[in-house]
PDB file of N, CA and C in Angstrom:
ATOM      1  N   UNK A   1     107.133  50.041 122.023  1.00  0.00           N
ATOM      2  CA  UNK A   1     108.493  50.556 122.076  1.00  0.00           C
ATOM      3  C   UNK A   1     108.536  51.771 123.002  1.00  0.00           C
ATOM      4  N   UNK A   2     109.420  51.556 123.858  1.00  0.00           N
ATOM      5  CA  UNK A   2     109.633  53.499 124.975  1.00  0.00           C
ATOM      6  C   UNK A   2     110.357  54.068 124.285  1.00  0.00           C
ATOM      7  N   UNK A   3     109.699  55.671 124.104  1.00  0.00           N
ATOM      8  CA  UNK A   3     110.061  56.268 123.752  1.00  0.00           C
ATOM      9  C   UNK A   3     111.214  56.996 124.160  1.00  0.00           C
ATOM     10  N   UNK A   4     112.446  57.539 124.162  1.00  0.00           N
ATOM     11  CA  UNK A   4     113.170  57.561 124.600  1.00  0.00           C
ATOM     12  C   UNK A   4     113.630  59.408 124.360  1.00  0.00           C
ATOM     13  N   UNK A   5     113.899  60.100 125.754  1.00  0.00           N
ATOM     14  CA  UNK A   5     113.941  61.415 126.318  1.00  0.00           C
ATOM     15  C   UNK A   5     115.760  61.975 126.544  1.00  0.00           C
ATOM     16  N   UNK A   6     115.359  63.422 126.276  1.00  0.00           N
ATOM     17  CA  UNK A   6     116.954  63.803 126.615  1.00  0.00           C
ATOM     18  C   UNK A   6     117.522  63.315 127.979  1.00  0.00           C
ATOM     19  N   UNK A   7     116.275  63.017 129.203  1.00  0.00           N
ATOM     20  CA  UNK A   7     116.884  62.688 130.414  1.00  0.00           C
ATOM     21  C   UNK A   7     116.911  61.216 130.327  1.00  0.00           C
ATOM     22  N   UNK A   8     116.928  60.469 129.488  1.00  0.00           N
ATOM     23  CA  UNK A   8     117.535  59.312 130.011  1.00  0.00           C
ATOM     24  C   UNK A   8     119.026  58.899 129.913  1.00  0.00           C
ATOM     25  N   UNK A   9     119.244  58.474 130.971  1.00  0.00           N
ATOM     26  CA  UNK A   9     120.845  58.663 131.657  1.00  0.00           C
ATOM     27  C   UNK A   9     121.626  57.911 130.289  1.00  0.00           C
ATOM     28  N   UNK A  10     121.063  57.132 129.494  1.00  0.00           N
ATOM     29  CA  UNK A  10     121.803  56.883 128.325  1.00  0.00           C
ATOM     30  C   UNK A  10     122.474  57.841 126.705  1.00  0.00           C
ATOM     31  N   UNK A  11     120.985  58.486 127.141  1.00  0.00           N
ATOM     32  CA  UNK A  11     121.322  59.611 126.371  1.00  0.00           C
ATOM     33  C   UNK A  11     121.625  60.645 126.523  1.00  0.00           C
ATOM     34  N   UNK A  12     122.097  61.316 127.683  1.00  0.00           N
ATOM     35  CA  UNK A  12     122.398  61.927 128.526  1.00  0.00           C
ATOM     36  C   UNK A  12     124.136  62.121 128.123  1.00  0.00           C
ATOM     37  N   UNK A  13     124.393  60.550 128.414  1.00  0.00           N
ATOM     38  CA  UNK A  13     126.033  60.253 128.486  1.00  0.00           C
ATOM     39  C   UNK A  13     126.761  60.379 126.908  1.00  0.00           C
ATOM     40  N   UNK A  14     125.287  60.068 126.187  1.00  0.00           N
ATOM     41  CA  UNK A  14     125.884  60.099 124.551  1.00  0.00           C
ATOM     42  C   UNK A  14     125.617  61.699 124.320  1.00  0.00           C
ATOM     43  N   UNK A  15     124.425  62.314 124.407  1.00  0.00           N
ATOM     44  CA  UNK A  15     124.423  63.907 124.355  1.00  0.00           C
ATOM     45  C   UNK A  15     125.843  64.871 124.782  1.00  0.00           C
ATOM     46  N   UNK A  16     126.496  64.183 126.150  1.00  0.00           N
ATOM     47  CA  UNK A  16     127.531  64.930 126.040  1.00  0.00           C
ATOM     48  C   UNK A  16     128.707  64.554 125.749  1.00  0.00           C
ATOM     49  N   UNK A  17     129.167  63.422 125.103  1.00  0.00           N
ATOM     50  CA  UNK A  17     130.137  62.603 124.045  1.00  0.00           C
ATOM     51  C   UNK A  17     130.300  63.903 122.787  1.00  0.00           C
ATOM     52  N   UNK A  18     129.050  63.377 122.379  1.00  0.00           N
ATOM     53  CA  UNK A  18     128.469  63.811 120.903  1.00  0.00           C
ATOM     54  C   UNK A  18     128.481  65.007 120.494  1.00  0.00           C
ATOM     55  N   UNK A  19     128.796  66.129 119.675  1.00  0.00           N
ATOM     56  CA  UNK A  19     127.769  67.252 119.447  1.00  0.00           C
ATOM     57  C   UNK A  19     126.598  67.049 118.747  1.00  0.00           C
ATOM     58  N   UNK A  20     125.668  67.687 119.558  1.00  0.00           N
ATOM     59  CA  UNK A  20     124.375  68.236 119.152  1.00  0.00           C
ATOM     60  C   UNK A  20     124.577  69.613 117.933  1.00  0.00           C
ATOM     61  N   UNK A  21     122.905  69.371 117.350  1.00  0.00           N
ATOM     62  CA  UNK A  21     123.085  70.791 116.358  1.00  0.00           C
ATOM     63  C   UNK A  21     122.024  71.629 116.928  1.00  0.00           C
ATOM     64  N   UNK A  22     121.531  72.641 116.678  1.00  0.00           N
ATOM     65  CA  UNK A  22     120.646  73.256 116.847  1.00  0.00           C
ATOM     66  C   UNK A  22     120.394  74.881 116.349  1.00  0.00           C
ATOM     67  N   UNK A  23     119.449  75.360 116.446  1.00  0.00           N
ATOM     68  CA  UNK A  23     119.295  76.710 116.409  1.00  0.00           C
ATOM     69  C   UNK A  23     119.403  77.719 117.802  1.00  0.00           C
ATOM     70  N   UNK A  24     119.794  78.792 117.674  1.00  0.00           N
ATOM     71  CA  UNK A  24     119.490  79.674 119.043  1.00  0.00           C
ATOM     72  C   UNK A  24     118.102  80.503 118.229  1.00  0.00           C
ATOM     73  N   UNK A  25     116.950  80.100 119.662  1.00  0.00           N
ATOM     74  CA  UNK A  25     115.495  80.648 119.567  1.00  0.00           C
ATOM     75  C   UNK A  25     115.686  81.745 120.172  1.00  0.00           C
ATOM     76  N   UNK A  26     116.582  81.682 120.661  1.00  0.00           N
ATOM     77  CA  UNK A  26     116.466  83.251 121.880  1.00  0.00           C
ATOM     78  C   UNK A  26     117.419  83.612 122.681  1.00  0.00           C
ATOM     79  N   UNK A  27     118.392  84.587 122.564  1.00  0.00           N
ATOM     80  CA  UNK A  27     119.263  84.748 123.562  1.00  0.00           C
ATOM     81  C   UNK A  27     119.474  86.496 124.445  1.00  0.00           C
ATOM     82  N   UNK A  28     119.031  86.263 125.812  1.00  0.00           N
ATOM     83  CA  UNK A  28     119.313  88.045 126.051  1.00  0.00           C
ATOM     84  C   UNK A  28     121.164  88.124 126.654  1.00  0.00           C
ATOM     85  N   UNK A  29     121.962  88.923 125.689  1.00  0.00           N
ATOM     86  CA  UNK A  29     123.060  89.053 125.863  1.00  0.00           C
ATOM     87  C   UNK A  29     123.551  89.699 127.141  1.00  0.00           C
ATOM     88  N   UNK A  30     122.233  90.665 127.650  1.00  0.00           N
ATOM     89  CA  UNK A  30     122.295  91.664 129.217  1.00  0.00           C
ATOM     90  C   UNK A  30     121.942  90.693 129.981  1.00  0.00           C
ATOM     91  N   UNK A  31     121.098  89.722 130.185  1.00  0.00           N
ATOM     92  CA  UNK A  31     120.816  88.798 131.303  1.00  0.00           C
ATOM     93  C   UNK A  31     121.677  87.073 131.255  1.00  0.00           C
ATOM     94  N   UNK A  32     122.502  86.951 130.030  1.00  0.00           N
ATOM     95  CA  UNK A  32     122.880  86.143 129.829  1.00  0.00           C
ATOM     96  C   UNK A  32     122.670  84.767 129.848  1.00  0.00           C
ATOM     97  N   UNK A  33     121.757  84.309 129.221  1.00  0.00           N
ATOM     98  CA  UNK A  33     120.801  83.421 129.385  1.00  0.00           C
ATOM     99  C   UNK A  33     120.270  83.533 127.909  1.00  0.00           C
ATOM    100  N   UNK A  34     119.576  81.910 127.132  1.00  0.00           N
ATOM    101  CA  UNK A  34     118.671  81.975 126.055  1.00  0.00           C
ATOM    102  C   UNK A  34     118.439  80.718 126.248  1.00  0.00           C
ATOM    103  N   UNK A  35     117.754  80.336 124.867  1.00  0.00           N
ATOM    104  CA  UNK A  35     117.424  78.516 124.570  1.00  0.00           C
ATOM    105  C   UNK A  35     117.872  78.676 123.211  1.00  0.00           C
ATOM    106  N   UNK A  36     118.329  76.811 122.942  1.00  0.00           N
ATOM    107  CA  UNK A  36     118.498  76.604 121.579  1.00  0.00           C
ATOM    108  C   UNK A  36     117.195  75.495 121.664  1.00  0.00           C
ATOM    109  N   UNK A  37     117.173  75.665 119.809  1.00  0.00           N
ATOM    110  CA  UNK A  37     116.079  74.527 119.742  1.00  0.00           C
ATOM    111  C   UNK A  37     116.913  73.344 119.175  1.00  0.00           C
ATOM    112  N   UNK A  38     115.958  72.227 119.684  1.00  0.00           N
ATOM    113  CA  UNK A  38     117.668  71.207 118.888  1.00  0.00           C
ATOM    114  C   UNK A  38     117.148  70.627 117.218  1.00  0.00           C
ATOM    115  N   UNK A  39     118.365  70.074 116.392  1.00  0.00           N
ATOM    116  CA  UNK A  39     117.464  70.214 115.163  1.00  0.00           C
ATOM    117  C   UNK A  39     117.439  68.727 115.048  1.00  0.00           C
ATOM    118  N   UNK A  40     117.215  68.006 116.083  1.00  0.00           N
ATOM    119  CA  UNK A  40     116.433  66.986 116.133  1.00  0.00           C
ATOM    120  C   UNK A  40     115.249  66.992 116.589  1.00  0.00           C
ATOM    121  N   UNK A  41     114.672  67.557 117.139  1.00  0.00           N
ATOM    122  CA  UNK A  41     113.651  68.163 117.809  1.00  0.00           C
ATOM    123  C   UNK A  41     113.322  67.949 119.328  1.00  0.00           C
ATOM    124  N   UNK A  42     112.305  68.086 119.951  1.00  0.00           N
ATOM    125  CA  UNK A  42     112.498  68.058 121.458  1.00  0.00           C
ATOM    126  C   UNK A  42     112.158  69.434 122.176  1.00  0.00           C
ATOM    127  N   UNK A  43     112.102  69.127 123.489  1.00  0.00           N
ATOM    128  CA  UNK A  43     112.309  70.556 123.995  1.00  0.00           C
ATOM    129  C   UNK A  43     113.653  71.716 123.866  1.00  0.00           C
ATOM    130  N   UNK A  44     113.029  72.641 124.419  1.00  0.00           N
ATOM    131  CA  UNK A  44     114.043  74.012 124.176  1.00  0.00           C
ATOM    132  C   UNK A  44     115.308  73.136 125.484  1.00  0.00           C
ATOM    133  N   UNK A  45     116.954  73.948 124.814  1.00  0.00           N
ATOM    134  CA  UNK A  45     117.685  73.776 126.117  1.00  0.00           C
ATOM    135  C   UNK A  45     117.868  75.053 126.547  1.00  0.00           C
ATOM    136  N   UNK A  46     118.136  75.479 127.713  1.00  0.00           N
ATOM    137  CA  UNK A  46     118.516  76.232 128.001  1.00  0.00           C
ATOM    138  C   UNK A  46     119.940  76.735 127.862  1.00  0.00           C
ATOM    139  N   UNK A  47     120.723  77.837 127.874  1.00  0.00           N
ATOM    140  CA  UNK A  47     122.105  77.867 127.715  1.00  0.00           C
ATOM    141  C   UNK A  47     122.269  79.183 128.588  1.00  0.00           C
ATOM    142  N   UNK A  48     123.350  78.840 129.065  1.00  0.00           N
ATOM    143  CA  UNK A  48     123.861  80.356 129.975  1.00  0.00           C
ATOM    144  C   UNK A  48     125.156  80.784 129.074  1.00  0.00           C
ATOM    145  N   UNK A  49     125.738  82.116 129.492  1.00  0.00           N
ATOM    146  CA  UNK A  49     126.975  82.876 129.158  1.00  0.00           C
ATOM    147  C   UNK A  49     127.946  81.701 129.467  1.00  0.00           C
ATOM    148  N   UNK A  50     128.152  81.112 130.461  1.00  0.00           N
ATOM    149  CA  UNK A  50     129.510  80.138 131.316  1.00  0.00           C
ATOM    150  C   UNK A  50     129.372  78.931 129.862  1.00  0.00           C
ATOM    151  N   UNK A  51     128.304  78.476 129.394  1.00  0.00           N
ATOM    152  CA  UNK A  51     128.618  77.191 128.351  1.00  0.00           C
ATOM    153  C   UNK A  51     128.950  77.602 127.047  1.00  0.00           C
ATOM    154  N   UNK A  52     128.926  79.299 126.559  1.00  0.00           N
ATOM    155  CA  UNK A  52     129.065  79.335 124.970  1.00  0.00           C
ATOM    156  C   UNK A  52     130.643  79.443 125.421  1.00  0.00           C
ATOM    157  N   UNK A  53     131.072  78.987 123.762  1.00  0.00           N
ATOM    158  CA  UNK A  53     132.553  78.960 123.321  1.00  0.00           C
ATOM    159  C   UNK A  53     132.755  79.998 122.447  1.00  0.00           C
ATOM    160  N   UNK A  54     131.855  80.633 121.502  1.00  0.00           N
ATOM    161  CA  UNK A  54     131.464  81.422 120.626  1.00  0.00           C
ATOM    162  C   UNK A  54     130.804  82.441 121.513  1.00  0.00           C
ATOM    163  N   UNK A  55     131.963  84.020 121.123  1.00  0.00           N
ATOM    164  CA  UNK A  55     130.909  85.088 121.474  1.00  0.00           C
ATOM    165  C   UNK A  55     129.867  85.515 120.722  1.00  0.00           C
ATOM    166  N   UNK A  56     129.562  86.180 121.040  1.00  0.00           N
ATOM    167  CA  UNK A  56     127.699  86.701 120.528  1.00  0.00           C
ATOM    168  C   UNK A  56     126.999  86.059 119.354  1.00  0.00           C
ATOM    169  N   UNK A  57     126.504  84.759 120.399  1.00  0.00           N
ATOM    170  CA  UNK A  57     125.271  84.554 119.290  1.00  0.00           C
ATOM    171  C   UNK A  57     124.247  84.828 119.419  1.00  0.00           C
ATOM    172  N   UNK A  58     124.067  84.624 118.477  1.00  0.00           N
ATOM    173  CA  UNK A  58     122.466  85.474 118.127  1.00  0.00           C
ATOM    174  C   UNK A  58     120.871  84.487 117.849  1.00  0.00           C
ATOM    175  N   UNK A  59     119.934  85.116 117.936  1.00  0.00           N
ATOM    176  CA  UNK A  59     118.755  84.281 117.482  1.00  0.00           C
ATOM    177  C   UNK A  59     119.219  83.997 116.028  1.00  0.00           C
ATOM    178  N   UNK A  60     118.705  83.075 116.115  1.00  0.00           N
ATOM    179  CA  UNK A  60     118.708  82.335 114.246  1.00  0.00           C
ATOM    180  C   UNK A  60     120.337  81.903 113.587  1.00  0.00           C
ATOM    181  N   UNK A  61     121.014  81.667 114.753  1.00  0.00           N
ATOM    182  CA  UNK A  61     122.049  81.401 114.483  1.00  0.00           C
ATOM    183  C   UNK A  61     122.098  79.619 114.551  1.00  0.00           C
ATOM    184  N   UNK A  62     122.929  79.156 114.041  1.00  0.00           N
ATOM    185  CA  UNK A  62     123.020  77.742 114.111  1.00  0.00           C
ATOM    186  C   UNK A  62     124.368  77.480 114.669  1.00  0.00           C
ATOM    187  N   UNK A  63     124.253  76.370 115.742  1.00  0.00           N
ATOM    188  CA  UNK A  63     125.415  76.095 116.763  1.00  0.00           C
ATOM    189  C   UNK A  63     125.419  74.938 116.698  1.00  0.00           C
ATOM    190  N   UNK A  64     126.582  74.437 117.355  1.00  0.00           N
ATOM    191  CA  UNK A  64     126.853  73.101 117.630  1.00  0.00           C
ATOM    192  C   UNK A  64     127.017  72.784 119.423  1.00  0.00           C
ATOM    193  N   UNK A  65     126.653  72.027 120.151  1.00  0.00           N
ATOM    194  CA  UNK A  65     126.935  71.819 121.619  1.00  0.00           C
ATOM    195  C   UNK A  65     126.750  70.477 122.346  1.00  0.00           C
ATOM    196  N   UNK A  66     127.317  69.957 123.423  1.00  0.00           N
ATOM    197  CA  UNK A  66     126.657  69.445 123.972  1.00  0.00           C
ATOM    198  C   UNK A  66     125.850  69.475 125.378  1.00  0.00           C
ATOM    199  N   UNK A  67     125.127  68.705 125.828  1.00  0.00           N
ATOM    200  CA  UNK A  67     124.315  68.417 126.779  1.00  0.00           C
ATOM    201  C   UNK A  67     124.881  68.046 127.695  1.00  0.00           C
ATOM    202  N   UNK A  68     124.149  68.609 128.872  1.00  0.00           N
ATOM    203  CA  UNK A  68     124.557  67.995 130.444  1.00  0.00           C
ATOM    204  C   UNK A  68     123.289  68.370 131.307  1.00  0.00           C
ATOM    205  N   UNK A  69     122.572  67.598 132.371  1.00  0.00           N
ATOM    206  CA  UNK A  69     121.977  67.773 133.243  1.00  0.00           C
ATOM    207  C   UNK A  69     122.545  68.350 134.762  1.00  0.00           C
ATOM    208  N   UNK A  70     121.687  69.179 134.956  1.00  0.00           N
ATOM    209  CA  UNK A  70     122.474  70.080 136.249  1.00  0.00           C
ATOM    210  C   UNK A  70     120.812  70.120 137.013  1.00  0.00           C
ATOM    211  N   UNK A  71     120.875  70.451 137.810  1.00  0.00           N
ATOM    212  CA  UNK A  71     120.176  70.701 139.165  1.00  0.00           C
ATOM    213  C   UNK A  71     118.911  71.317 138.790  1.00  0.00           C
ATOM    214  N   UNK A  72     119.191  72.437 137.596  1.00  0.00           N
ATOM    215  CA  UNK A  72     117.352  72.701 137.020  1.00  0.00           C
ATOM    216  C   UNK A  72     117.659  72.204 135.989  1.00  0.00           C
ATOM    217  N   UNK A  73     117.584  70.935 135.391  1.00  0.00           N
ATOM    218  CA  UNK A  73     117.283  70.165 134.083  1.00  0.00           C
ATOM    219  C   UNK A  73     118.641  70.599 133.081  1.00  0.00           C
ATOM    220  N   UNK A  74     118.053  70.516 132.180  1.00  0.00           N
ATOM    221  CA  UNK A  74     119.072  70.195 130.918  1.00  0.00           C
ATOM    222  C   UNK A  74     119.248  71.370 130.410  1.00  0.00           C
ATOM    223  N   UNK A  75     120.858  71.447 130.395  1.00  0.00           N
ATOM    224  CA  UNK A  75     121.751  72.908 129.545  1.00  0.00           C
ATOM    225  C   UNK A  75     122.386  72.826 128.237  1.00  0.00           C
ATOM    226  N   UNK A  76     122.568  73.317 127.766  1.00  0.00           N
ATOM    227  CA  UNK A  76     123.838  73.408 126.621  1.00  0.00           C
ATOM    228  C   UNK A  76     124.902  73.827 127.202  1.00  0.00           C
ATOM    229  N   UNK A  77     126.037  72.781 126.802  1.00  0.00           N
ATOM    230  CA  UNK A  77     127.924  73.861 126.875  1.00  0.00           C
ATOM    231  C   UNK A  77     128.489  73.543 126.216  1.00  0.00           C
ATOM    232  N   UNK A  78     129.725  73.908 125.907  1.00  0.00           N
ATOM    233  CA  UNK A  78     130.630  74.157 124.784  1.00  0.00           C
ATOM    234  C   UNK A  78     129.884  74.320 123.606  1.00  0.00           C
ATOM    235  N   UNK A  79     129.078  75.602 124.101  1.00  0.00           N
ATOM    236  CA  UNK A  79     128.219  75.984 122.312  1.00  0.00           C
ATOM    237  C   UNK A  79     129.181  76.828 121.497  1.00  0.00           C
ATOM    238  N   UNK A  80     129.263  76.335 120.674  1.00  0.00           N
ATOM    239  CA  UNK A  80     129.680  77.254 119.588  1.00  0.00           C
ATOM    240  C   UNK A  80     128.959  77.115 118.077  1.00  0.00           C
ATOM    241  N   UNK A  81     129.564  78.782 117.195  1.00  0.00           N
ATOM    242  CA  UNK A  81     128.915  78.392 115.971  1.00  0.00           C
ATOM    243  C   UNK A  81     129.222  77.261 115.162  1.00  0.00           C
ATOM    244  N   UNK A  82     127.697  76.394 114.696  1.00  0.00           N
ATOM    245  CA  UNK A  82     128.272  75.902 113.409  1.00  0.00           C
ATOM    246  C   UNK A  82     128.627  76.363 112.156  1.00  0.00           C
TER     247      UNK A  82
END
């Protein structure tokens, strides 16, 4: 069976349909930039200031978002809290 990755263009198209859940592992509010972890598991996404919907989140916060691939790999947008 293939195992199946956030970059495949199928899941890709359902990632950003869908919301995702996840945690924020890390966010610097001065450089605007962090990762969530997703709570399906997988790699970290990255998230910038331009994709949250929700101001200041924080580490250990739990969000909801989805996915999109851009030019350096895979982001979060329309994050907000769950």
């Amino acid at each position: 069976m293939k195992s199946v990755k956030y970059t495949d263009p199928i899941i890709l198209i359902f990632n950003f349909i869908t919301m995702q859940k996840g945690t924020v592992k890390f966010f610097n509010e001065a450089k605007g930039f962090g990762f969530i972890a997703p709570s399906e598991g997988g790699a970290d996404i990255f998230v910038h200031t331009s994709g949250l919907q929700s101001r200041g989140i924080r580490e250990n916060d739990e969000v909801v978002f989805n996915v999109q691939k851009g030019d350096k790999g895979l982001s979060a947008i329309n994050v907000k809290l769950a």
